[in-house]
C-alpha atoms as a PDB file:
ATOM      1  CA  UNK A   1      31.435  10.769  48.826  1.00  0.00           C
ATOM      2  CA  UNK A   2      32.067   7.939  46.565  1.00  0.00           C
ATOM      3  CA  UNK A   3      29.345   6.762  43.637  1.00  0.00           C
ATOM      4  CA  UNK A   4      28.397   3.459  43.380  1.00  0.00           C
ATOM      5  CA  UNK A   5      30.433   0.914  41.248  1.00  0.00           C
ATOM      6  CA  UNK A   6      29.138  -1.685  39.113  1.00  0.00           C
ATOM      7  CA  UNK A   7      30.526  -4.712  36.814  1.00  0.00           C
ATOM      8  CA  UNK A   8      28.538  -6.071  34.454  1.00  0.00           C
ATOM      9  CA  UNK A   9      29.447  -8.341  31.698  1.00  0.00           C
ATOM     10  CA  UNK A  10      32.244  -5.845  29.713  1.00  0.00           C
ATOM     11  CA  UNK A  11      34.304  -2.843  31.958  1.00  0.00           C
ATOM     12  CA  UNK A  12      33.098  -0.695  35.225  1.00  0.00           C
ATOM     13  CA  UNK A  13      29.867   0.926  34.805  1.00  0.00           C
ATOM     14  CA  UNK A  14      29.715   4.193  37.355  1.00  0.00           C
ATOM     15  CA  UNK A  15      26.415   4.675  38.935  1.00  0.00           C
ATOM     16  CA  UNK A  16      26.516   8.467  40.405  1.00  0.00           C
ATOM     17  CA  UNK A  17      25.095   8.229  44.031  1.00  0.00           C
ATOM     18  CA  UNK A  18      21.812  10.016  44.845  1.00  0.00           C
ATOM     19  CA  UNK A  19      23.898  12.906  47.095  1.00  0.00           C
ATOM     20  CA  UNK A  20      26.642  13.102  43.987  1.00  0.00           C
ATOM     21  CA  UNK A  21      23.578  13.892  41.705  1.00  0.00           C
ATOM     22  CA  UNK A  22      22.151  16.271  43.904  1.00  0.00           C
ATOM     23  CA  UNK A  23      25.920  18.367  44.040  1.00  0.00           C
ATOM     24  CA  UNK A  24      26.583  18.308  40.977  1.00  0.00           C
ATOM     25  CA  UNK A  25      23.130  20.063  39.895  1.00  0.00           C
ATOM     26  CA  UNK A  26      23.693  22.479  42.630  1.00  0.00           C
ATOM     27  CA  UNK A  27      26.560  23.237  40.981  1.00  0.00           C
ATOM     28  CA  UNK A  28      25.652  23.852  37.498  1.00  0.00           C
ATOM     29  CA  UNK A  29      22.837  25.881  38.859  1.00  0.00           C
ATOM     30  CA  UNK A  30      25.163  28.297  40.823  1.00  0.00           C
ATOM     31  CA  UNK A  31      27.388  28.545  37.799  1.00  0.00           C
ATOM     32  CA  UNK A  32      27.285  31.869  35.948  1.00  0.00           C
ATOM     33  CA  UNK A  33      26.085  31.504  32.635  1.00  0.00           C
ATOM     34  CA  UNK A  34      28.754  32.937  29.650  1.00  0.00           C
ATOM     35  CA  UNK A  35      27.912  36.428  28.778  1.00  0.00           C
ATOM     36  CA  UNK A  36      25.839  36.667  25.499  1.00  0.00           C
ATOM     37  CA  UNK A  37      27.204  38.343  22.984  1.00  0.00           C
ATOM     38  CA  UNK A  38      25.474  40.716  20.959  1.00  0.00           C
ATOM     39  CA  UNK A  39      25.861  41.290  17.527  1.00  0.00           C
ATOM     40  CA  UNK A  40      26.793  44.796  16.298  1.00  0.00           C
ATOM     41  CA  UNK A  41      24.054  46.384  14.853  1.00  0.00           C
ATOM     42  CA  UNK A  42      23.920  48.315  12.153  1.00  0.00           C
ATOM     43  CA  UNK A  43      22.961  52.449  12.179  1.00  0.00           C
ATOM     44  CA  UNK A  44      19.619  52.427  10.749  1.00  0.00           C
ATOM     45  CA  UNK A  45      19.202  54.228   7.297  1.00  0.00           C
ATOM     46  CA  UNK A  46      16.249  56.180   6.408  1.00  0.00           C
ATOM     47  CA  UNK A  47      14.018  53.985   4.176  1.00  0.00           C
ATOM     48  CA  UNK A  48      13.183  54.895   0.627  1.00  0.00           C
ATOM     49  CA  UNK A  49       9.778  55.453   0.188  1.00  0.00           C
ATOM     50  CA  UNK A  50       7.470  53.442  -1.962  1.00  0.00           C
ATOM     51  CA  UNK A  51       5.820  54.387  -4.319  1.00  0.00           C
ATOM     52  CA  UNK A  52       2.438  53.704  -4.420  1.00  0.00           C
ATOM     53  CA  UNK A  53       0.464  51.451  -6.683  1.00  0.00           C
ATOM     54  CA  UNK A  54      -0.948  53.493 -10.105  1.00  0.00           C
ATOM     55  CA  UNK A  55      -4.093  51.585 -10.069  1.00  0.00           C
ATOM     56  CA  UNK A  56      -5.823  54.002 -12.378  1.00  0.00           C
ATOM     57  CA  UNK A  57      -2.670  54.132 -14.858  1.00  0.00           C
ATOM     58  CA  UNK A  58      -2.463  50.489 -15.187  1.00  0.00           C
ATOM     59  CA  UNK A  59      -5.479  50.433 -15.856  1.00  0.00           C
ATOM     60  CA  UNK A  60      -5.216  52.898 -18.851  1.00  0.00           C
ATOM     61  CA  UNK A  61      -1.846  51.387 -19.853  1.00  0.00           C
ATOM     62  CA  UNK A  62      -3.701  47.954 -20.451  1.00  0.00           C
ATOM     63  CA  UNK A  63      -6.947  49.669 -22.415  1.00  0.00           C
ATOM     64  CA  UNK A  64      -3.860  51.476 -24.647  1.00  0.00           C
ATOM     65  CA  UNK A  65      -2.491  47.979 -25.151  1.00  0.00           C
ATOM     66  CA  UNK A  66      -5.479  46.598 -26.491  1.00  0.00           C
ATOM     67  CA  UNK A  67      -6.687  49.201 -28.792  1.00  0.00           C
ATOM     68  CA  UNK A  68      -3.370  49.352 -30.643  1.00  0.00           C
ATOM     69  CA  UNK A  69      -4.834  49.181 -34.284  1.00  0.00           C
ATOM     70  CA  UNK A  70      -8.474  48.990 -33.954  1.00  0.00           C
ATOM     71  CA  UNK A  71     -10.993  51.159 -35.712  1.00  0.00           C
ATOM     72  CA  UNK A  72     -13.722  53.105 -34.685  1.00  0.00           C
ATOM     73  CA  UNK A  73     -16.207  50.458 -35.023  1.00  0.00           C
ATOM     74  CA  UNK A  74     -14.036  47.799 -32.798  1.00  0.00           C
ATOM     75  CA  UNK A  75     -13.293  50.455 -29.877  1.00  0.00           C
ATOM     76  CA  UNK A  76     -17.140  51.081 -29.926  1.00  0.00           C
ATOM     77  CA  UNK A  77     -17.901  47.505 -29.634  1.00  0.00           C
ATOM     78  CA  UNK A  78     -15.536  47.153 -26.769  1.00  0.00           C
ATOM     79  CA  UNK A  79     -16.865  50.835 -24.990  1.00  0.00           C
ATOM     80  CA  UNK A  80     -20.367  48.543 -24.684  1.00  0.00           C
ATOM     81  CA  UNK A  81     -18.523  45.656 -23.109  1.00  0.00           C
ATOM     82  CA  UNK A  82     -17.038  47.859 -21.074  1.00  0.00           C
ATOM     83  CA  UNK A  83     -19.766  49.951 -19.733  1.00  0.00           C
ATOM     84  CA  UNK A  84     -21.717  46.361 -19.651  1.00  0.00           C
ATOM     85  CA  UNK A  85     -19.415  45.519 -17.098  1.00  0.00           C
ATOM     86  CA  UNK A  86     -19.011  48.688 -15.528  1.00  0.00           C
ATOM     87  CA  UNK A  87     -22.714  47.940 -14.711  1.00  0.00           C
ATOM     88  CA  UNK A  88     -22.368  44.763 -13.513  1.00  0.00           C
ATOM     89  CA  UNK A  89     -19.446  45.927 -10.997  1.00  0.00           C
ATOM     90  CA  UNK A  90     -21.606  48.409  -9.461  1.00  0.00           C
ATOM     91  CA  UNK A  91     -24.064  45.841  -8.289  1.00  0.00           C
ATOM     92  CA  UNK A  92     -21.088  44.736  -5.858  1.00  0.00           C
ATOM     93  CA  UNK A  93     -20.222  46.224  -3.051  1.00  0.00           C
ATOM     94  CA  UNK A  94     -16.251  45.044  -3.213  1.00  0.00           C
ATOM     95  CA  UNK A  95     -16.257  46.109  -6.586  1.00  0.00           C
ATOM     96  CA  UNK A  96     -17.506  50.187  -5.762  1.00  0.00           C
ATOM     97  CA  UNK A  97     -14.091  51.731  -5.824  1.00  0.00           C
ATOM     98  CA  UNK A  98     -12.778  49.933  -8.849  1.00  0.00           C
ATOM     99  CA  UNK A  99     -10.251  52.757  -9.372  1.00  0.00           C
ATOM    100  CA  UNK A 100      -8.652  50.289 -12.153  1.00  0.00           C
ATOM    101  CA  UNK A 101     -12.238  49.655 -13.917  1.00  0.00           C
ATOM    102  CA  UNK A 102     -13.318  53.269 -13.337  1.00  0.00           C
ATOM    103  CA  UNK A 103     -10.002  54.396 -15.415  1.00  0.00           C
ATOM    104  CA  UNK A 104     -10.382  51.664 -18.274  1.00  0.00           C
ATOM    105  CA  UNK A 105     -14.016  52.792 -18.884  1.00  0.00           C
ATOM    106  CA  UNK A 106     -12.953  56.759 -19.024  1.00  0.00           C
ATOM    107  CA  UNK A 107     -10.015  55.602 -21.204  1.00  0.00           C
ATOM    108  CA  UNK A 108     -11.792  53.603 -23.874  1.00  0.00           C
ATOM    109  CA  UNK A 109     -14.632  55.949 -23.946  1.00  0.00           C
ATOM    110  CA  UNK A 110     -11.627  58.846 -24.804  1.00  0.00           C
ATOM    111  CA  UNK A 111      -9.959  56.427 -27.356  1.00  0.00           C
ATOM    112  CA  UNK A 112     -13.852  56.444 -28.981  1.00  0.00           C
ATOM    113  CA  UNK A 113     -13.704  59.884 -29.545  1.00  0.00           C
ATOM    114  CA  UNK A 114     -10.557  60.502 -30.978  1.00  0.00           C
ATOM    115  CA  UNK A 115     -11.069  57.808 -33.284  1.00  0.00           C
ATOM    116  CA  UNK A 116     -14.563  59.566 -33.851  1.00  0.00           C
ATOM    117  CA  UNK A 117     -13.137  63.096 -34.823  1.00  0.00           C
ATOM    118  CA  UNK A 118     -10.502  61.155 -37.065  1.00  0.00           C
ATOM    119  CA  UNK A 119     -10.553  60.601 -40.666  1.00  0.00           C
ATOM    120  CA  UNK A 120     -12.692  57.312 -41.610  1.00  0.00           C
ATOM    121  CA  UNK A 121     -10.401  54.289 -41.340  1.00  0.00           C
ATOM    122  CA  UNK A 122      -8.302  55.290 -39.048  1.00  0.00           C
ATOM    123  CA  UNK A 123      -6.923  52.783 -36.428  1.00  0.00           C
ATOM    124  CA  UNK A 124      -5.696  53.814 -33.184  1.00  0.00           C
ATOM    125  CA  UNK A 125      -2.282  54.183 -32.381  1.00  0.00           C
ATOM    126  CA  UNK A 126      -0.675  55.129 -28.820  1.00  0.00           C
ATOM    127  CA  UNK A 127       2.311  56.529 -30.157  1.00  0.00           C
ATOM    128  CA  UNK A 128       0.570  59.430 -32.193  1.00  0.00           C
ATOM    129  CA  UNK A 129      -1.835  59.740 -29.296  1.00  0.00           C
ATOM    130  CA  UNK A 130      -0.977  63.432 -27.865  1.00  0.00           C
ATOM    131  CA  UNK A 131      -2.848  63.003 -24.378  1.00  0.00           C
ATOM    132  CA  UNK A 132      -0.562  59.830 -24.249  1.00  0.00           C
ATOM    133  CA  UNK A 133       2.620  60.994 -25.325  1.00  0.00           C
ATOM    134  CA  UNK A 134       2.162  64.053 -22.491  1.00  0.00           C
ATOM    135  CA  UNK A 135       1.874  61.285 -19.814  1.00  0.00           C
ATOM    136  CA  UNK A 136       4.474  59.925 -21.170  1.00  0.00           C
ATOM    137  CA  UNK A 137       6.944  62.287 -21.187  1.00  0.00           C
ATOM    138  CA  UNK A 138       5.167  64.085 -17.217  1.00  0.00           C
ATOM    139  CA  UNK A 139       6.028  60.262 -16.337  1.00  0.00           C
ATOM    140  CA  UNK A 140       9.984  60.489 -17.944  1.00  0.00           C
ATOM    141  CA  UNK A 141      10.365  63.473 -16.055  1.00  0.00           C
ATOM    142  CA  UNK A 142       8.935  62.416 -12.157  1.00  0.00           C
ATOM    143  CA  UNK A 143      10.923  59.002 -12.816  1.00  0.00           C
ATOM    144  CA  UNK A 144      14.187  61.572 -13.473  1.00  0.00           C
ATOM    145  CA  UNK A 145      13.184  63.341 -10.101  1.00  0.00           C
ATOM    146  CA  UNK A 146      12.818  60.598  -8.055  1.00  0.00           C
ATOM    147  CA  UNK A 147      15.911  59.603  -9.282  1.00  0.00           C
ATOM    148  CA  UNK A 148      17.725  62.534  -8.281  1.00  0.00           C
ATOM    149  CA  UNK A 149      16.309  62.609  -5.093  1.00  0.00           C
ATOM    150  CA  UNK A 150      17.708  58.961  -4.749  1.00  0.00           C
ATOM    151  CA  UNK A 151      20.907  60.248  -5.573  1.00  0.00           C
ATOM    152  CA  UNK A 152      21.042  62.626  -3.521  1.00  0.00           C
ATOM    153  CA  UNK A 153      19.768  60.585  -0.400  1.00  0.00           C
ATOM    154  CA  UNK A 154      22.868  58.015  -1.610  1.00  0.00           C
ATOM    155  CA  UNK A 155      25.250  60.911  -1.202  1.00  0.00           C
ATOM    156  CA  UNK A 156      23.773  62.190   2.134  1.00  0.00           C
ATOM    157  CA  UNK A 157      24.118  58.796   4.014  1.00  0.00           C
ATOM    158  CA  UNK A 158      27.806  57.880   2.754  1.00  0.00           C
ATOM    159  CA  UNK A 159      29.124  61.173   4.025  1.00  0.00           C
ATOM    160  CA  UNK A 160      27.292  60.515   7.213  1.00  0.00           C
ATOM    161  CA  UNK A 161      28.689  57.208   7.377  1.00  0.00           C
ATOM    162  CA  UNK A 162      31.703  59.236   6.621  1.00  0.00           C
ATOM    163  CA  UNK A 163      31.363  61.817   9.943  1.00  0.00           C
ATOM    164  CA  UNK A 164      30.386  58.702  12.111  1.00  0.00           C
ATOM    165  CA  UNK A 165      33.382  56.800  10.967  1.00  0.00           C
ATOM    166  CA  UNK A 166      35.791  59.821  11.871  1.00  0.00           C
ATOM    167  CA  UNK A 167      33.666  60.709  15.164  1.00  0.00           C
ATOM    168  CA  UNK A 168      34.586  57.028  15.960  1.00  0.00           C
ATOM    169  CA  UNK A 169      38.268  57.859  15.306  1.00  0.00           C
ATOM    170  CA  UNK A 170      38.225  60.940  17.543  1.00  0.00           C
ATOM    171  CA  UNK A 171      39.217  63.029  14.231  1.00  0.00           C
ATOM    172  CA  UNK A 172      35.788  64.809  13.536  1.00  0.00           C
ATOM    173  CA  UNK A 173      36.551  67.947  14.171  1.00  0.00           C
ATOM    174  CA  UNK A 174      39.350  67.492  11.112  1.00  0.00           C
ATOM    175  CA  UNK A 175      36.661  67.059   8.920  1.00  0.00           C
ATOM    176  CA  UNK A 176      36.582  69.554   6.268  1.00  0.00           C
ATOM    177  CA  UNK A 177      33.023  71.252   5.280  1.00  0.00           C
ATOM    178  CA  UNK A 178      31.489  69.809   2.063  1.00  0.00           C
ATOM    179  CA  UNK A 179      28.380  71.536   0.373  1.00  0.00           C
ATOM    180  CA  UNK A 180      25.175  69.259   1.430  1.00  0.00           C
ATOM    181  CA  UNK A 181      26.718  68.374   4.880  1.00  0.00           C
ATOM    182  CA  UNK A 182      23.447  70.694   6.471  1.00  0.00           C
ATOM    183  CA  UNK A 183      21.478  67.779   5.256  1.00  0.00           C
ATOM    184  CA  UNK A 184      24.073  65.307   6.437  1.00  0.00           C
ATOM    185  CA  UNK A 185      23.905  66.863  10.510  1.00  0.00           C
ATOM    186  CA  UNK A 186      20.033  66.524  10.192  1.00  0.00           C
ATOM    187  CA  UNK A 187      20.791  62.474   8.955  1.00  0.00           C
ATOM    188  CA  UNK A 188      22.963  62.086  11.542  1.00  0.00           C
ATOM    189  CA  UNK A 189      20.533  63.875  14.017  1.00  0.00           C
ATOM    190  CA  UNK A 190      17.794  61.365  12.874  1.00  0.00           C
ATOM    191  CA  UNK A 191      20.156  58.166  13.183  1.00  0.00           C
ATOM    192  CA  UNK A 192      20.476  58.720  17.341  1.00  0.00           C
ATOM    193  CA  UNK A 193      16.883  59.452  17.388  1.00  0.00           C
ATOM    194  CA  UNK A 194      16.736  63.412  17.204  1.00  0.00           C
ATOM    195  CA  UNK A 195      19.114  63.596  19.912  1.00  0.00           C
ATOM    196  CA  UNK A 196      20.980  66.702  19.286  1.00  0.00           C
ATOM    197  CA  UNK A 197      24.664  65.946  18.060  1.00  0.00           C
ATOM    198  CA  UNK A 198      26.592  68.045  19.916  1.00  0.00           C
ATOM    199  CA  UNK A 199      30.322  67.499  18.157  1.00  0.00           C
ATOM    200  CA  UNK A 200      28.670  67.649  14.502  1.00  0.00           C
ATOM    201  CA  UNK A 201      26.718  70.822  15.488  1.00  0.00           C
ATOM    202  CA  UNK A 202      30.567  72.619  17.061  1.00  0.00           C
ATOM    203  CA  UNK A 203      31.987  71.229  13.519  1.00  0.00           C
ATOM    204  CA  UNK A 204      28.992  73.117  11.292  1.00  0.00           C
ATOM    205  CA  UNK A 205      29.086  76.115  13.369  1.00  0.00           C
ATOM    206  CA  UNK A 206      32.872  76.802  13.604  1.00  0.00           C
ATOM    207  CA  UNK A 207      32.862  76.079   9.789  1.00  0.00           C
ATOM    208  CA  UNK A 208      30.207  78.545   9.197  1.00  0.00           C
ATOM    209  CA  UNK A 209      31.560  81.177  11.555  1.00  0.00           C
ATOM    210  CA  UNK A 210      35.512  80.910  10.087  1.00  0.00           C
ATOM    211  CA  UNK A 211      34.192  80.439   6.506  1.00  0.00           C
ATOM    212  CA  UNK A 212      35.794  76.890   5.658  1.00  0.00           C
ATOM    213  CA  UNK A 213      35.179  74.734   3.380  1.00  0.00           C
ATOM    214  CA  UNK A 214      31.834  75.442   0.717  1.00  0.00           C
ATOM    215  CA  UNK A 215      31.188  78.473   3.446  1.00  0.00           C
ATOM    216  CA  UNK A 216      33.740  80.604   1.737  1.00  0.00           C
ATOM    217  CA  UNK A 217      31.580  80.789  -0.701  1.00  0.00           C
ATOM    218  CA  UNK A 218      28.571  83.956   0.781  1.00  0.00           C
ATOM    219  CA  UNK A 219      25.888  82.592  -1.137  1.00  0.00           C
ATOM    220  CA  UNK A 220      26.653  78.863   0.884  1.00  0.00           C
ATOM    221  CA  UNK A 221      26.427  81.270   4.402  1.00  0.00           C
ATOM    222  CA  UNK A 222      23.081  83.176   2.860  1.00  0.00           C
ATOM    223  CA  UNK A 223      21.345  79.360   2.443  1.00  0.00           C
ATOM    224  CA  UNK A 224      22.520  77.960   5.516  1.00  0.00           C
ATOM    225  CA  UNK A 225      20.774  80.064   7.360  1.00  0.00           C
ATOM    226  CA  UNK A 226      17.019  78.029   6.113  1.00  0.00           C
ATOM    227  CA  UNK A 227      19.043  74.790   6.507  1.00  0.00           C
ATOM    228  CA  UNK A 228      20.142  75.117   9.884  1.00  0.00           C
ATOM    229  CA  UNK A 229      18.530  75.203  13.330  1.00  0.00           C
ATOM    230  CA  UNK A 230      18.690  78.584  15.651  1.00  0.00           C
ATOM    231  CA  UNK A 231      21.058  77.590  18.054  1.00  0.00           C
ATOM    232  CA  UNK A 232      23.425  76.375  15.065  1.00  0.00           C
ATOM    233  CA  UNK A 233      23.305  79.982  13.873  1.00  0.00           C
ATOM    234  CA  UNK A 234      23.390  81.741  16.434  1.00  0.00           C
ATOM    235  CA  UNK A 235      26.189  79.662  17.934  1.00  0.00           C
ATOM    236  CA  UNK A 236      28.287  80.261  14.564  1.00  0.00           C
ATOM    237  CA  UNK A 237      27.978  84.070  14.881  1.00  0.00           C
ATOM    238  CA  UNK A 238      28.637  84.446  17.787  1.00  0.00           C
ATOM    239  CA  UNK A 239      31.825  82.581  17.728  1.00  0.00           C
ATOM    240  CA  UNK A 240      32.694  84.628  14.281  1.00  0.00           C
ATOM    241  CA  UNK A 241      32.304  88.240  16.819  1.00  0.00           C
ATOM    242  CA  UNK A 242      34.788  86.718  19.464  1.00  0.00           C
ATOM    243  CA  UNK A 243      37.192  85.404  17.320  1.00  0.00           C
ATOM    244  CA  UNK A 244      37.588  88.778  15.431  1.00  0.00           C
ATOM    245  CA  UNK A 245      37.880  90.197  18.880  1.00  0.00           C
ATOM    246  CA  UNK A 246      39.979  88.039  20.367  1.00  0.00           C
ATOM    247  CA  UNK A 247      42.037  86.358  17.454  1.00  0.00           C
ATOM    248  CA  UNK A 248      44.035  84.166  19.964  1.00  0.00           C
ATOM    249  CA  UNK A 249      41.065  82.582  21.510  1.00  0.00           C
ATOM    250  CA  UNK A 250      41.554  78.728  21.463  1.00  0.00           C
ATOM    251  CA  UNK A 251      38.407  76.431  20.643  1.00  0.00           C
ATOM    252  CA  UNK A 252      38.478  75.288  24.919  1.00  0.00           C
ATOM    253  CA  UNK A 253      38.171  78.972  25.356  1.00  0.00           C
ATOM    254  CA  UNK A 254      34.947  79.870  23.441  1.00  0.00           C
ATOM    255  CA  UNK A 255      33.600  76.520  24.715  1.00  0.00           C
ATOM    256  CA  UNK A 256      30.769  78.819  26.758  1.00  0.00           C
ATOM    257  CA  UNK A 257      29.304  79.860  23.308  1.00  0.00           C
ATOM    258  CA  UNK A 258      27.992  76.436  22.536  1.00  0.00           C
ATOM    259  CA  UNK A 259      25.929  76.302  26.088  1.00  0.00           C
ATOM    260  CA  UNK A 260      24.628  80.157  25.227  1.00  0.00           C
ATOM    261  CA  UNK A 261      23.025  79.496  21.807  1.00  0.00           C
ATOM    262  CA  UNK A 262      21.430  76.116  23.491  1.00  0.00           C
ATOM    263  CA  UNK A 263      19.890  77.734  26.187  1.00  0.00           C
ATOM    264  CA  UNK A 264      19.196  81.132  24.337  1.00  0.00           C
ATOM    265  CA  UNK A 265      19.566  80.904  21.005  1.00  0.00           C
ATOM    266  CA  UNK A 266      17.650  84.569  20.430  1.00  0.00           C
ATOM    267  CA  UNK A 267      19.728  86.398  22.716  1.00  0.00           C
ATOM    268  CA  UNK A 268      23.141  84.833  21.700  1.00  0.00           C
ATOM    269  CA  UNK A 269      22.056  86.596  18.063  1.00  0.00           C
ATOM    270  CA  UNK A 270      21.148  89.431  19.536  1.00  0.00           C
ATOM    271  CA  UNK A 271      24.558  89.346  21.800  1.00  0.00           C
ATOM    272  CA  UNK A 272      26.529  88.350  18.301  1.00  0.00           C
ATOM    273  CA  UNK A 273      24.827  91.706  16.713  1.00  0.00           C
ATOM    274  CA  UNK A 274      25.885  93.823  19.482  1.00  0.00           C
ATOM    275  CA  UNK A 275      29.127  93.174  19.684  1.00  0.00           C
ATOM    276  CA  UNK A 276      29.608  93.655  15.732  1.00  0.00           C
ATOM    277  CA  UNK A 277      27.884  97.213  16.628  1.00  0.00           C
ATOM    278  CA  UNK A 278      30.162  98.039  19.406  1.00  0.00           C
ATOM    279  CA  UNK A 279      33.317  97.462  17.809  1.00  0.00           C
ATOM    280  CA  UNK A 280      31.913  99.016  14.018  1.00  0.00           C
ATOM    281  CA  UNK A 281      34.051 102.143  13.362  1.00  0.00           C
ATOM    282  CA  UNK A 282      31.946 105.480  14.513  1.00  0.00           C
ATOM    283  CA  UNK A 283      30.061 106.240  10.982  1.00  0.00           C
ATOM    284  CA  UNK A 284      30.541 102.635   9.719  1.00  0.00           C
ATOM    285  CA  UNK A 285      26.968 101.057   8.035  1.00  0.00           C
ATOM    286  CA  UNK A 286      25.882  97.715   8.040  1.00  0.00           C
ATOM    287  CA  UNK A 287      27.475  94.774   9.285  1.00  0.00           C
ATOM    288  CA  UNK A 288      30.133  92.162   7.961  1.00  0.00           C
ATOM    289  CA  UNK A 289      28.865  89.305   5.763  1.00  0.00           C
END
């Protein structure tokens, strides 16, 4: 099928014909489309919280502010404006839960007293105020907490990022134990939405149950045991009881201890404490660490 041809004035102009149009958007329309590509996405991070707005401390941060060398006789002049106003609020509905205006009354009508109990003359000051300078210093110390806490949830996700990196690289279960890393499964847990991680929860129970890493240490065993899950724990002792009865046992071999705990963690425990009684020399008291 041949399309039209037509000269006019400079070189050929091709005019398609009407059955030519008609394959060609058959065509196109039976072409597969390129396969989209999808942009790696990054493993979500659990968000810092924020805090919340101090309303009622801004509120006595700005009366502080303004009554930074005034008298008695000024911070009662400004206690009437302030309840004047405080009056005036109330007659508006938006205005009921003023938690701001509601804190810079109570403050100024404070600042009136102190400056009544003082000496005559004497002009307020923030800095020898002691109800301020507690705040103060309750405020130094929650800003030094959150901080740590920041720190800490720093620390947490690189070493996850860490574990996922070497998961990725089929070297996990090289990874050697580091003190925190109980907080670090439950991050990665939380990452592939609380879907248990089966090769991180093998590499915190065979650490716990041969003692590596910051579990050498008995008091790191003692807190595990409020850090980490049942079948974590009972998984780990279990696997410490066969491997002092069967020393040779590879990993492949002890593989069924991992599918006990998760179906029972409670008897695998109580299966772990039996066989440390069985095998106890007759006479022999308590069991090992």
């Amino acid at each position: 099928m041949r399309a039209v041809v037509q000269r006019s004035g400079g070189g050929p102009h091709l005019i398609p014909h009407p059955e030519c149009e008609a394959l060609m958007c058959e065509a196109l329309m039976s072409s597969p489309w390129p396969p989209r590509r999808t942009a790696c996405r990054p493993v979500p991070r659990a968000a810092a919280p924020r805090e919340p707005v101090d309303h009622a401390g801004i509120g006595r941060r700005v009366v502080r502010r303004r009554a930074k060398g005034m008298d008695a006789a000024a911070v009662a002049a400004t206690l009437e404006d302030a309840r004047f106003d405080a009056r005036q609020d109330s007659r508006h509905e938006h205005l009921a839960d003023d938690e701001r205006g509601r804190a810079e009354l109570a403050e100024w009508e404070r600042i009136d007293q102190v400056l009544a109990a003082a000496p005559s003359g004497t002009v307020y000051d923030p800095d020898t105020d002691d109800v301020v300078q507690e705040e103060l210093a309750a405020e130094a110390a929650a800003a030094a907490a959150r901080e740590t806490e920041l720190r800490a949830a720093a620390r947490i996700a690189a070493r996850a990022d860490e574990l996922q990196a070497l998961r990725e690289l089929g070297t996990l279960e090289q990874a050697e134990p580091r003190e925190g890393d109980e907080a670090v499964r439950d991050e990665l847990t939380r990452r592939a939405g609380s879907y248990v991680q089966a090769d991180v929860d093998a590499l915190v129970a065979h650490a716990l149950a041969a003692h590596l890493g910051h579990y050498q240490d008995p008091a790191a065993r003692e807190a595990a045991a409020d850090l980490l899950p049942q079948p974590v724990l009972a998984r780990a002792a279990l696997l410490a009881e066969l491997a002092r009865l069967v020393p040779a046992a590879c990993v492949d071999q002890l593989a069924f201890a991992a599918r006990l705990a998760a179906a029972d963690p409670e008897a695998t425990a109580d299966l772990a404490a039996f066989l440390t009684r069985a095998t106890e020399p007759a006479g022999a008291e308590g069991s090992r660490a």
